[in-house]
N, C-alpha and C. Protein backbone atom coordinates (compact mmCIF):
# COMPACT_ATOMS: atom_id res chain seq x y z
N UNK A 1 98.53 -42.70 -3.37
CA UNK A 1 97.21 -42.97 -2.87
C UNK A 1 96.16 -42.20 -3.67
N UNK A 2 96.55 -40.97 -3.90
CA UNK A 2 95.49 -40.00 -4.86
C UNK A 2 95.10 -40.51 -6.11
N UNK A 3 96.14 -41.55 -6.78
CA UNK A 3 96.27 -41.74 -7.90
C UNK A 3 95.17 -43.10 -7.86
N UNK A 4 95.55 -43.67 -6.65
CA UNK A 4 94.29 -44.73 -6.87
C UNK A 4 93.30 -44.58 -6.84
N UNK A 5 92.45 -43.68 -6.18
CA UNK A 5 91.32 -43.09 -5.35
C UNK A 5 90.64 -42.11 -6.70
N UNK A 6 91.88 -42.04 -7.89
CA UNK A 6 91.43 -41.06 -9.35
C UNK A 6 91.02 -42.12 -10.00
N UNK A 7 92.01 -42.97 -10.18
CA UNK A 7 91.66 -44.42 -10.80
C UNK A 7 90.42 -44.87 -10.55
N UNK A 8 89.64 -45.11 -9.24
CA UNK A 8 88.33 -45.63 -8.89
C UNK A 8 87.18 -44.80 -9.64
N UNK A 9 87.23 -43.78 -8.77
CA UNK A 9 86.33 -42.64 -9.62
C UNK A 9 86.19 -43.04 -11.36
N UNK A 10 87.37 -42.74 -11.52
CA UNK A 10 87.32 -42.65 -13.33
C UNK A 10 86.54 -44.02 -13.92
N UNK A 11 86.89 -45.50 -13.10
CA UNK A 11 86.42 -46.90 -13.84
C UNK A 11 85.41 -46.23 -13.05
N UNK A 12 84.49 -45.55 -12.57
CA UNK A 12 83.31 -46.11 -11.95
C UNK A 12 82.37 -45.41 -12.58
N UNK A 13 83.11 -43.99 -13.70
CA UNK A 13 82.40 -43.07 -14.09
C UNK A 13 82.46 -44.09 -15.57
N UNK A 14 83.10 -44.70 -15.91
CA UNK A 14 83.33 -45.14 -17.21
C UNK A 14 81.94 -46.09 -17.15
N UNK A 15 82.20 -47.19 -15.55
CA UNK A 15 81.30 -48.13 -16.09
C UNK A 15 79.83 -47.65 -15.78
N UNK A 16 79.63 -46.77 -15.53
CA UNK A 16 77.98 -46.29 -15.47
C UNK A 16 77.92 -45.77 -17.25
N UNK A 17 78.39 -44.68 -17.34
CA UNK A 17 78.22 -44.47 -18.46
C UNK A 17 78.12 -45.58 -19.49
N UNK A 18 78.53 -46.70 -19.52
CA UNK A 18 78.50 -47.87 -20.99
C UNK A 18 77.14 -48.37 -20.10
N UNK A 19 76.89 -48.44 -19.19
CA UNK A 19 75.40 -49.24 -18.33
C UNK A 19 74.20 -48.26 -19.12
N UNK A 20 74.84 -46.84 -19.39
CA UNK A 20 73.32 -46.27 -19.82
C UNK A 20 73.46 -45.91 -21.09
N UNK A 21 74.62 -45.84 -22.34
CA UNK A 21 74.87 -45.37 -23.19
C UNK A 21 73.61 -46.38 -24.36
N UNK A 22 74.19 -46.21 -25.49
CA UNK A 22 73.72 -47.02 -27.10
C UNK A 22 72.29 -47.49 -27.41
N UNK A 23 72.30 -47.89 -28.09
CA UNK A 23 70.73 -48.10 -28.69
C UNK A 23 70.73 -49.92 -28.89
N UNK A 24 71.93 -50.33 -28.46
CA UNK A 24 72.05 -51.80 -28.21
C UNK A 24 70.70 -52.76 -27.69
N UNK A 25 69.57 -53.80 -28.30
CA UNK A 25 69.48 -53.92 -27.27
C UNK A 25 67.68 -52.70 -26.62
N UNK A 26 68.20 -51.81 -27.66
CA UNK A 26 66.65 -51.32 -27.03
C UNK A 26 65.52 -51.72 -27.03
N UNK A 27 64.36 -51.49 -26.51
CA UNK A 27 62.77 -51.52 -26.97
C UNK A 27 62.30 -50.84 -27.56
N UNK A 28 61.35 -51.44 -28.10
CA UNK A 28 60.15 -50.25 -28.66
C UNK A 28 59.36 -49.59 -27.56
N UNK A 29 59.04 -48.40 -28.00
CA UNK A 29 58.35 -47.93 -27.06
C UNK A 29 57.07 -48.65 -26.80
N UNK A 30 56.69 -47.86 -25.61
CA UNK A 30 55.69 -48.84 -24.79
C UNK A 30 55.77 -50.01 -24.39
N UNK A 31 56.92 -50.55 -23.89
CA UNK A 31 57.00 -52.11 -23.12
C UNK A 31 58.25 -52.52 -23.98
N UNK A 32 58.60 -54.00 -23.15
CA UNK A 32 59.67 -55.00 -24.28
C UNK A 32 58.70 -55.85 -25.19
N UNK A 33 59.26 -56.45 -25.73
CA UNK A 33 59.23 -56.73 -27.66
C UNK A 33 58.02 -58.06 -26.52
N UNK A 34 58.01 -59.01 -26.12
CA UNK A 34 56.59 -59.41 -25.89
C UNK A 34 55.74 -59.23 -25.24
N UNK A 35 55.68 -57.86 -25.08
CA UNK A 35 54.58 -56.96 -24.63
C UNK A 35 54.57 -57.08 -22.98
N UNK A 36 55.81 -57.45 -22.34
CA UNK A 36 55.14 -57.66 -21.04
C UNK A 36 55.95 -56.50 -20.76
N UNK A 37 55.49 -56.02 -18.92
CA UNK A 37 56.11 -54.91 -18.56
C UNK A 37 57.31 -54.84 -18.01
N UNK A 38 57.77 -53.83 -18.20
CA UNK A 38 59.25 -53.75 -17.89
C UNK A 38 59.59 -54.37 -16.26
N UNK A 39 60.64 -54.70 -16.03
CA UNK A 39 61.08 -55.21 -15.00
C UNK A 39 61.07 -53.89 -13.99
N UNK A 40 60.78 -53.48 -12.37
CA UNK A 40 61.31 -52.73 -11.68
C UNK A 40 62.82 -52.94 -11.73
N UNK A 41 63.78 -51.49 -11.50
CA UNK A 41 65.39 -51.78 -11.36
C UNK A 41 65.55 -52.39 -9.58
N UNK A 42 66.61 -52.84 -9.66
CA UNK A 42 66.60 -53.60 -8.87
C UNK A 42 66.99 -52.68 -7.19
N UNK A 43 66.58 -52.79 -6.32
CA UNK A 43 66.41 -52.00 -5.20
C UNK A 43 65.39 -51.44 -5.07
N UNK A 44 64.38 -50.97 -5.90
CA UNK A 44 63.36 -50.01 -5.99
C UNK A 44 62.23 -50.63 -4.84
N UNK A 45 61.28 -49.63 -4.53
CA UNK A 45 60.49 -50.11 -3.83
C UNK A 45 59.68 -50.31 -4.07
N UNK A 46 58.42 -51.50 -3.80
CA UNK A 46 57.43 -51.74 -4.18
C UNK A 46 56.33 -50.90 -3.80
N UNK A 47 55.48 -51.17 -5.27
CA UNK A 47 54.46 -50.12 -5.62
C UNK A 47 53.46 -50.01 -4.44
N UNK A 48 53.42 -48.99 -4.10
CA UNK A 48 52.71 -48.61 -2.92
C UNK A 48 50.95 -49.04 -2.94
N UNK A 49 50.68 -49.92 -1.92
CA UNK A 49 48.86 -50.25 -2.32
C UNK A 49 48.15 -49.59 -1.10
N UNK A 50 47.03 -49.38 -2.47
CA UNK A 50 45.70 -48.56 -1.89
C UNK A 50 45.39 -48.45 -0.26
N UNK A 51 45.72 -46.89 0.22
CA UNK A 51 45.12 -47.13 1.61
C UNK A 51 43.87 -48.26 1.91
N UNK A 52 44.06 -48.84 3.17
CA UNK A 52 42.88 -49.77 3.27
C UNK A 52 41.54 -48.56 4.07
N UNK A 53 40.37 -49.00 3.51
CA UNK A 53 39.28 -48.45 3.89
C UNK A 53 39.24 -48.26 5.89
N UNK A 54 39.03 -46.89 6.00
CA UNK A 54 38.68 -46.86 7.49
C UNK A 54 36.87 -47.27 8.05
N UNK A 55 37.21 -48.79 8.63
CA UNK A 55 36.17 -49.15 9.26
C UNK A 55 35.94 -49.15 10.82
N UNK A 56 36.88 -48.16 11.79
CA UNK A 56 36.67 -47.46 12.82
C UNK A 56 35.68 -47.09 13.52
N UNK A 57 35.12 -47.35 14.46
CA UNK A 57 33.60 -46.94 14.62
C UNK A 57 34.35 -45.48 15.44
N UNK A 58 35.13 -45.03 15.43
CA UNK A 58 35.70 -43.27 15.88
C UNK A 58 34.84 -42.68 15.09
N UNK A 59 34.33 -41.06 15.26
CA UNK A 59 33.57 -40.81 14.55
C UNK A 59 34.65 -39.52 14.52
N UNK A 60 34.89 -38.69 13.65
CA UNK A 60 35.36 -37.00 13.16
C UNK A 60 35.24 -36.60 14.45
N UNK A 61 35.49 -35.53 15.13
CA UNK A 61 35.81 -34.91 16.53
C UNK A 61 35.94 -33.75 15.96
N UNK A 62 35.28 -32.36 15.92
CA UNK A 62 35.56 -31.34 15.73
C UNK A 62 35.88 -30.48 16.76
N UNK A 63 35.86 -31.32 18.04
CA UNK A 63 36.24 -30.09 19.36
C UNK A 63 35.18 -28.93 19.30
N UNK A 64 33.63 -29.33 19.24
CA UNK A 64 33.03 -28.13 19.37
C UNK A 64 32.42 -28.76 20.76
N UNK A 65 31.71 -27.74 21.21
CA UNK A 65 31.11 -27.56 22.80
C UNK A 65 30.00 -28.19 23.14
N UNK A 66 29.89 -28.88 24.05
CA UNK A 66 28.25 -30.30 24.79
C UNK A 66 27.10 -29.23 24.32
N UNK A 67 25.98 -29.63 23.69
CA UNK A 67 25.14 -29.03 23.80
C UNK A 67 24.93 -28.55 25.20
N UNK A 68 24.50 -27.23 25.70
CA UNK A 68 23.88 -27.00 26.77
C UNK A 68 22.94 -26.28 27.42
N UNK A 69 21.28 -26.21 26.56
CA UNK A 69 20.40 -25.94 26.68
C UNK A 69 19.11 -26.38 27.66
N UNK A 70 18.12 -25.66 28.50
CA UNK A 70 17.73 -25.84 29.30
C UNK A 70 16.38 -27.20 28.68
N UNK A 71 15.65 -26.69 27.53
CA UNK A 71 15.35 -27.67 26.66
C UNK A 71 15.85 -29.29 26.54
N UNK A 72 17.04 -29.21 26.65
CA UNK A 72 17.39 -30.58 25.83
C UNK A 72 18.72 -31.51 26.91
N UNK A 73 19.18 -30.72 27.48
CA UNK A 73 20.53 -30.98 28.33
C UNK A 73 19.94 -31.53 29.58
N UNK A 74 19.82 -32.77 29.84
CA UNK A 74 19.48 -33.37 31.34
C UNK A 74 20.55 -32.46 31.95
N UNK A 75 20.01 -32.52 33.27
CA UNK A 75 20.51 -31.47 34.83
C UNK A 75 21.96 -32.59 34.90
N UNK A 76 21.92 -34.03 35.28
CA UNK A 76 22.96 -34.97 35.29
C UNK A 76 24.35 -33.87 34.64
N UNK A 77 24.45 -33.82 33.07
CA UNK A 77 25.10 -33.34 32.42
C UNK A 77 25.49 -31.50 32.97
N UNK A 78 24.44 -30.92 32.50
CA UNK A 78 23.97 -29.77 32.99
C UNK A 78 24.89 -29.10 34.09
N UNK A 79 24.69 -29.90 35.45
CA UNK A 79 25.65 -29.73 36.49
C UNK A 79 26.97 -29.90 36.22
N UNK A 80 27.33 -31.14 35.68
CA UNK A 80 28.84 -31.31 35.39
C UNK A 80 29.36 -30.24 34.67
N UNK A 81 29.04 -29.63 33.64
CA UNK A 81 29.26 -28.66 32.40
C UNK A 81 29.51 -27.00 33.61
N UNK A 82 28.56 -27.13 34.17
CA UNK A 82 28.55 -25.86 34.88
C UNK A 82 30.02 -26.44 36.21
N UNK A 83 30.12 -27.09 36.70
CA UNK A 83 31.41 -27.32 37.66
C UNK A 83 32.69 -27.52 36.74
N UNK A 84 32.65 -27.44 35.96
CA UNK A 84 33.62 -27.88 34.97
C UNK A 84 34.20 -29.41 35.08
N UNK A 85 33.67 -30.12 35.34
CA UNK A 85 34.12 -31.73 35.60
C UNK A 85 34.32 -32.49 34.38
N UNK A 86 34.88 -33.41 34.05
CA UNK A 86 35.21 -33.84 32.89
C UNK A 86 34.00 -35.47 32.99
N UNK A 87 33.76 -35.43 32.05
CA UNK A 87 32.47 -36.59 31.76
C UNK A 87 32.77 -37.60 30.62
N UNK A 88 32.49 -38.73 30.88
CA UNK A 88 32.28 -39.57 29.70
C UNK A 88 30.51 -39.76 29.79
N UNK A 89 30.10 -39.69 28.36
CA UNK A 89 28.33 -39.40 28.27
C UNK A 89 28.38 -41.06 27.53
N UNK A 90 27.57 -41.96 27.84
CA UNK A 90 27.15 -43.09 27.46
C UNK A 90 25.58 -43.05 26.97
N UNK A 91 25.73 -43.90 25.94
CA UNK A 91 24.43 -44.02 25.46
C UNK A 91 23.94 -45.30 24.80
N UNK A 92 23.60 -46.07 25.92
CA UNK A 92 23.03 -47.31 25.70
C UNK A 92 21.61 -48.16 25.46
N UNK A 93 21.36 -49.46 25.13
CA UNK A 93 20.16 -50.01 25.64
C UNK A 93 20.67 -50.64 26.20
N UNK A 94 19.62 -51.19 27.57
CA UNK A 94 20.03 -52.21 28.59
C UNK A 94 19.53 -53.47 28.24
N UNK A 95 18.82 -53.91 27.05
CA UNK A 95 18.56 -55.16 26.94
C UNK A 95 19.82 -55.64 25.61
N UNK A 96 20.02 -54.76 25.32
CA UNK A 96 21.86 -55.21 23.85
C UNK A 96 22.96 -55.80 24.41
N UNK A 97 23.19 -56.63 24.40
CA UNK A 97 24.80 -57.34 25.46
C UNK A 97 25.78 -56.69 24.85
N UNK A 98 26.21 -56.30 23.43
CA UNK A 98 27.02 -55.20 23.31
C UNK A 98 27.19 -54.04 24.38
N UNK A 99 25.98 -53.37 24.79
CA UNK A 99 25.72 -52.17 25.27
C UNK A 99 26.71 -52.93 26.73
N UNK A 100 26.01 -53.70 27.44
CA UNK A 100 26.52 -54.48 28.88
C UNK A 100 27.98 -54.84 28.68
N UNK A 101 28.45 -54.83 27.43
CA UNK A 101 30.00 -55.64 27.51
C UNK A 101 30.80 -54.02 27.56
N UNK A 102 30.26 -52.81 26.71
CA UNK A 102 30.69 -51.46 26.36
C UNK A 102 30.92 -50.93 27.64
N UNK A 103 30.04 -51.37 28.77
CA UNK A 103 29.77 -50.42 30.13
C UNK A 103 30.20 -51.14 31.22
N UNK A 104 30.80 -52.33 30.98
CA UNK A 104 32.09 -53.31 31.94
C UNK A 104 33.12 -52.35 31.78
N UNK A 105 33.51 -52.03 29.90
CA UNK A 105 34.61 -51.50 29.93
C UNK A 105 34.77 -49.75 30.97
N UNK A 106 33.62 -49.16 30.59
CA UNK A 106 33.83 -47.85 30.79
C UNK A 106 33.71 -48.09 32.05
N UNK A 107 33.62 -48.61 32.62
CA UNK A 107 33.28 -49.09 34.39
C UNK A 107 34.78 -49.13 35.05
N UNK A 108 35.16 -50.19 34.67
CA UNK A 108 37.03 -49.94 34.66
C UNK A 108 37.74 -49.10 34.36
N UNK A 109 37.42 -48.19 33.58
CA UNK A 109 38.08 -46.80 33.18
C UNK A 109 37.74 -46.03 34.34
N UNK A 110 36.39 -45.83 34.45
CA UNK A 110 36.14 -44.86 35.26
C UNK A 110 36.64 -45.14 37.03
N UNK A 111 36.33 -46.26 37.34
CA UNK A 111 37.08 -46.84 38.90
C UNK A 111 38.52 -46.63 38.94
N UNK A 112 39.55 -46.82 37.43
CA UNK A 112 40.89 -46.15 37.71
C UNK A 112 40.98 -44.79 37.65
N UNK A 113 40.21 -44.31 37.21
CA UNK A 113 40.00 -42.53 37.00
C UNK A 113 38.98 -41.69 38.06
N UNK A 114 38.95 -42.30 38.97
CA UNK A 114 37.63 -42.33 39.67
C UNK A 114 38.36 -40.65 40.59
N UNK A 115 37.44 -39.51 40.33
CA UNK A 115 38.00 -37.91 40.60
C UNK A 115 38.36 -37.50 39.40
N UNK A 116 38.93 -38.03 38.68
CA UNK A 116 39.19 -37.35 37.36
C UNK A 116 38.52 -36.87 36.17
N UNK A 117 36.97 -38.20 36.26
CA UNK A 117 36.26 -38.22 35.19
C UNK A 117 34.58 -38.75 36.17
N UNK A 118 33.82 -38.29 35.48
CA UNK A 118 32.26 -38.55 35.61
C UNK A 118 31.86 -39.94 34.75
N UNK A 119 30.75 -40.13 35.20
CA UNK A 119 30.22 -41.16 33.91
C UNK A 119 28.90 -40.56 34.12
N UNK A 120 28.29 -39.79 33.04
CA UNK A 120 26.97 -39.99 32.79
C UNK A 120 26.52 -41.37 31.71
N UNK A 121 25.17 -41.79 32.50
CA UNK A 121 24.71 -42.83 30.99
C UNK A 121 23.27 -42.81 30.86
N UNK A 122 22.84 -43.24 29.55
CA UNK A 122 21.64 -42.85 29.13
C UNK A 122 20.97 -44.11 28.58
N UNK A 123 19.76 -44.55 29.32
CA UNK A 123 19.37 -45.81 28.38
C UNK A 123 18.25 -45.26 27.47
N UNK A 124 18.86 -45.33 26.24
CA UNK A 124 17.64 -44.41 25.20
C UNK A 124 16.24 -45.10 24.68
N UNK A 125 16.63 -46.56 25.40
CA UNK A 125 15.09 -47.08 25.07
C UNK A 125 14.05 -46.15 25.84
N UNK A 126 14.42 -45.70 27.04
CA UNK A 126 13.13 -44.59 27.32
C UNK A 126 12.65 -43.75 26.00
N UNK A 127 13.51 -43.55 25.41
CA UNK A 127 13.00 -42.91 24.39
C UNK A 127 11.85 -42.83 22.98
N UNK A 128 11.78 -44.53 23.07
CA UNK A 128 11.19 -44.99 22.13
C UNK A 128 9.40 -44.82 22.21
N UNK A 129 9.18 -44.85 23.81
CA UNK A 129 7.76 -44.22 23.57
C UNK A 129 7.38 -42.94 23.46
N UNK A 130 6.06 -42.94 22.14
CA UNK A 130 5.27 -41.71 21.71
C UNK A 130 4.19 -41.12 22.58
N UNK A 131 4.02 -40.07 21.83
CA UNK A 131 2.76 -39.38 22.71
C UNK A 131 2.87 -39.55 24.22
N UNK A 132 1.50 -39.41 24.63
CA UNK A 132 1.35 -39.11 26.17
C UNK A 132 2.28 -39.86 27.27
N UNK A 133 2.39 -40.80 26.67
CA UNK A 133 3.51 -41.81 27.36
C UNK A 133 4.77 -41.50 28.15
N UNK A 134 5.29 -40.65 26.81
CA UNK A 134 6.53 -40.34 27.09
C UNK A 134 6.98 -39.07 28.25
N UNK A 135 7.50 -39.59 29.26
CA UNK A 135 7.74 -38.47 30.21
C UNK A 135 8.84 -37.16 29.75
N UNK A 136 8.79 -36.10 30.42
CA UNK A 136 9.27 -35.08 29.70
C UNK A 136 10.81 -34.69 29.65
N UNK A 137 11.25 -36.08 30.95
CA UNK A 137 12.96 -36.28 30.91
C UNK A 137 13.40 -36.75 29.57
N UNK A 138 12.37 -38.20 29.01
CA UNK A 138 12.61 -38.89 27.54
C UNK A 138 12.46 -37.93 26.78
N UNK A 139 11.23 -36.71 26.54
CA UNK A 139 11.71 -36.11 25.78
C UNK A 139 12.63 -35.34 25.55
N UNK A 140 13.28 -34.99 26.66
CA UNK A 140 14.44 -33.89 26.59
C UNK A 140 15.87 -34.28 26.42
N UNK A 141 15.56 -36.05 26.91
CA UNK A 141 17.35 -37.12 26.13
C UNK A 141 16.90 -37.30 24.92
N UNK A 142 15.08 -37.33 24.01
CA UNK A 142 15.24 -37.63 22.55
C UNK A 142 15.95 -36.49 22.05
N UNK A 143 15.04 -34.96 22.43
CA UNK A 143 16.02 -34.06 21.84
C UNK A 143 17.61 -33.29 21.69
N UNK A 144 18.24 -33.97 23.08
CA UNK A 144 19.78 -34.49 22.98
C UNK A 144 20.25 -35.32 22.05
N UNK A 145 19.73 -36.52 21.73
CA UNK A 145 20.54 -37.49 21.01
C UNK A 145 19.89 -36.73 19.42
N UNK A 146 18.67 -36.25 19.27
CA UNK A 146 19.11 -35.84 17.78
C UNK A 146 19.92 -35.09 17.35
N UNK A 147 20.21 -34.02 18.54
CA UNK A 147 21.04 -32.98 18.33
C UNK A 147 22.67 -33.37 18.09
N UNK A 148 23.14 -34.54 18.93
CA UNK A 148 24.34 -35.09 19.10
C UNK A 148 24.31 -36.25 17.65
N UNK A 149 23.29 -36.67 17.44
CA UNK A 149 23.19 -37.91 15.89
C UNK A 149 23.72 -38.99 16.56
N UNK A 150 23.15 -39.59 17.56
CA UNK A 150 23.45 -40.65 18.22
C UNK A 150 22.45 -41.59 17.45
N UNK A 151 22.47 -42.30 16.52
CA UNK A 151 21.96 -43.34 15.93
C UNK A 151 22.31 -44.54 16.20
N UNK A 152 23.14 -45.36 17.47
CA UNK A 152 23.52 -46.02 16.82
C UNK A 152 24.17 -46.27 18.62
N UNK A 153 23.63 -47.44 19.10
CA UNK A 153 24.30 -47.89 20.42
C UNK A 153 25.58 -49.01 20.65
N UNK A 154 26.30 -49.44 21.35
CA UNK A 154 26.74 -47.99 22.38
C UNK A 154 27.09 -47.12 22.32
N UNK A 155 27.09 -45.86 22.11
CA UNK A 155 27.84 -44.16 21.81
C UNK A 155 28.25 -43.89 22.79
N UNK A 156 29.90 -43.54 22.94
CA UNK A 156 30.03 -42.92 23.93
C UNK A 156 30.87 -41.39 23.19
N UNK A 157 30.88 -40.51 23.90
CA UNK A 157 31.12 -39.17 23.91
C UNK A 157 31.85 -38.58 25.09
N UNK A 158 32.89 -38.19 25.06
CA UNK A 158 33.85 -37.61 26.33
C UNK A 158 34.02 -36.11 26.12
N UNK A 159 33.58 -35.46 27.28
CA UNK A 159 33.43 -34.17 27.47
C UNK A 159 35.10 -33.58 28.41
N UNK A 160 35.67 -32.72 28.21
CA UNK A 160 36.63 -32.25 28.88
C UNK A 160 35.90 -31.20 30.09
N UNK A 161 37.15 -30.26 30.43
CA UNK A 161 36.55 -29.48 31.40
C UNK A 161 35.95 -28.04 31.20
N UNK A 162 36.57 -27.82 29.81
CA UNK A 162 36.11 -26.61 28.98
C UNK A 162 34.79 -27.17 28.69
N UNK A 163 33.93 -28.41 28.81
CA UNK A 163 32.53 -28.52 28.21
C UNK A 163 32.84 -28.68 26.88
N UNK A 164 34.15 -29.28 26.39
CA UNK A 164 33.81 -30.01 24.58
C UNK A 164 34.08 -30.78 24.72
N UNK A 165 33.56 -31.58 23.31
CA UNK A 165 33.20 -33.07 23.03
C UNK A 165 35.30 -33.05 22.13
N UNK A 166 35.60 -33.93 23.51
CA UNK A 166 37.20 -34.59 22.50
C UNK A 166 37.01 -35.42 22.19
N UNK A 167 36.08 -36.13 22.11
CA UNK A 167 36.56 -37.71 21.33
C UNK A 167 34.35 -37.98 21.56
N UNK A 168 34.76 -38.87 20.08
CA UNK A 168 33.38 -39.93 20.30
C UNK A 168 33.31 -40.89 19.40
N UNK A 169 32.50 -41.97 19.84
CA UNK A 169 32.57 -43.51 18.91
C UNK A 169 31.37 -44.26 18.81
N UNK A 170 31.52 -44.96 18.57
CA UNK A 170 29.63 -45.73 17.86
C UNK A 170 30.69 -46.85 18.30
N UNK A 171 29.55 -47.81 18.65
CA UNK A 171 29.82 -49.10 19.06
C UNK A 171 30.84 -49.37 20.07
N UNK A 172 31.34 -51.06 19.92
CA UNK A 172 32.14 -51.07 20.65
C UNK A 172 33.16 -50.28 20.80
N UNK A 173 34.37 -49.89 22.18
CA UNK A 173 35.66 -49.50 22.43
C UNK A 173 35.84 -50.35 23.30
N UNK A 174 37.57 -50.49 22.82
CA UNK A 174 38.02 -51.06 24.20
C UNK A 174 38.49 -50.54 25.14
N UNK A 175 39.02 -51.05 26.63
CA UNK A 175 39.38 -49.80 27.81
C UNK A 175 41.12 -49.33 27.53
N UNK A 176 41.66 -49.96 26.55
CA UNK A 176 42.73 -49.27 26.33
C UNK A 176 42.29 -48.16 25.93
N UNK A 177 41.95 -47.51 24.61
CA UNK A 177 41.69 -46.25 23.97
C UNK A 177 40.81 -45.69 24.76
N UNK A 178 39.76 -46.15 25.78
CA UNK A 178 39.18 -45.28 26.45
C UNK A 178 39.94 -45.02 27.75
N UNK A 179 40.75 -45.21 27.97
CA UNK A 179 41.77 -44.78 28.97
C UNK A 179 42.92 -43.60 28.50
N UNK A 180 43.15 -43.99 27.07
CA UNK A 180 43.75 -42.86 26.87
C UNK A 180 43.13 -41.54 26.07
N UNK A 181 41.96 -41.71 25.72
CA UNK A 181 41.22 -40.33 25.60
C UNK A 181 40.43 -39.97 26.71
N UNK A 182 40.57 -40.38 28.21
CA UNK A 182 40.23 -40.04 29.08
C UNK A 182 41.42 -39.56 29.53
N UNK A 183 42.66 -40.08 29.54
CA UNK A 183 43.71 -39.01 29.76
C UNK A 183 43.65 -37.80 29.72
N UNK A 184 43.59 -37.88 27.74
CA UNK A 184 43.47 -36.59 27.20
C UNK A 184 42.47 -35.17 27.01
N UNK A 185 41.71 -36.21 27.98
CA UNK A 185 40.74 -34.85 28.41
C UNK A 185 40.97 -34.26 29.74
N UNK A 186 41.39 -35.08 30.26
CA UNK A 186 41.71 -34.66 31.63
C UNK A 186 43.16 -34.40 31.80
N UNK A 187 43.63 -33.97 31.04
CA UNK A 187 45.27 -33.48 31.41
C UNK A 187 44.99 -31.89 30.91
């Protein structure tokens, strides 16, 4: 039995070696003789392509802390931050049907989570009037949303119970992912 099992080995070392040996048969360097490219060996895996571009409306999450200044932090928020309650912060217009389709979803999140999580929401068209106009609540959500770089409706932003921002997104979400980063603030 040893003798066969030497036998295998040996033809198997023989026939690799004549597979890679001589100058039989070679190329010139840089490619085969009509210039096209060499064949992949056979099993190999195909050439790996370019990550595709992230078009995610998720935005970076650095886990830093809700703004919470007497200046700029509506009381709404304010209170929650000080009880330690966990919040989802919305930031909508009420005339955008995006904004109305965004706040069906978070509506359903929040009714299955309902003790677990807050909903603050913000319609920032108050914001848009100047001068004397503007009451001094609008100014104190304009100077929130510059501080937060809310450009851009619907924004939502989820606060844990430590008072940081775990997660935030521009535009639409759906209530799957907002169910499970409402988990994850609240676990």
């Amino acid at each position: 039995m040893r003798r066969i099992a030497v036998a295998v080995v040996i033809a198997t070392l023989i026939l690799a070696s004549v597979g890679c040996g001589g100058n039989e048969g070679a190329q010139p360097a840089g490619g085969t003789a009509g210039g096209e490219a060499p064949a992949p060996p056979p099993g190999a895996a195909p050439a790996a392509e370019a990550p595709a571009e992230d078009r995610s409306a998720t935005e970076t999450v650095s886990f830093e802390p809700f703004p919470n200044s007497a200046e700029m932090t509506p009381d709404a928020i304010s209170s929650r931050l000080k009880a330690r309650q966990p919040m989802i912060v919305f930031f909508f217009e009420k005339a955008q049907k995006t904004s109305n389709d965004q706040r069906a979803e978070i509506d359903a999140v929040v009714k299955k989570y309902r003790g677990l999580i807050d909903l603050v929401a913000f319609d920032v068209s108050s914001t848009t009037a100047k001068g004397t106009e503007q009451t001094e609540a609008a100014k104190q959500l304009s100077r929130l949303i510059n501080t937060l770089g809310v450009t851009f409706t619907p924004y939502v932003i989820i606060v844990d119970e430590a008072g940081t921002m775990t997660w935030r997104a521009r535009g639409p979400v759906d209530k799957a992912l907002l169910e499970r980063e409402v988990l994850r603030a609240t676990n």
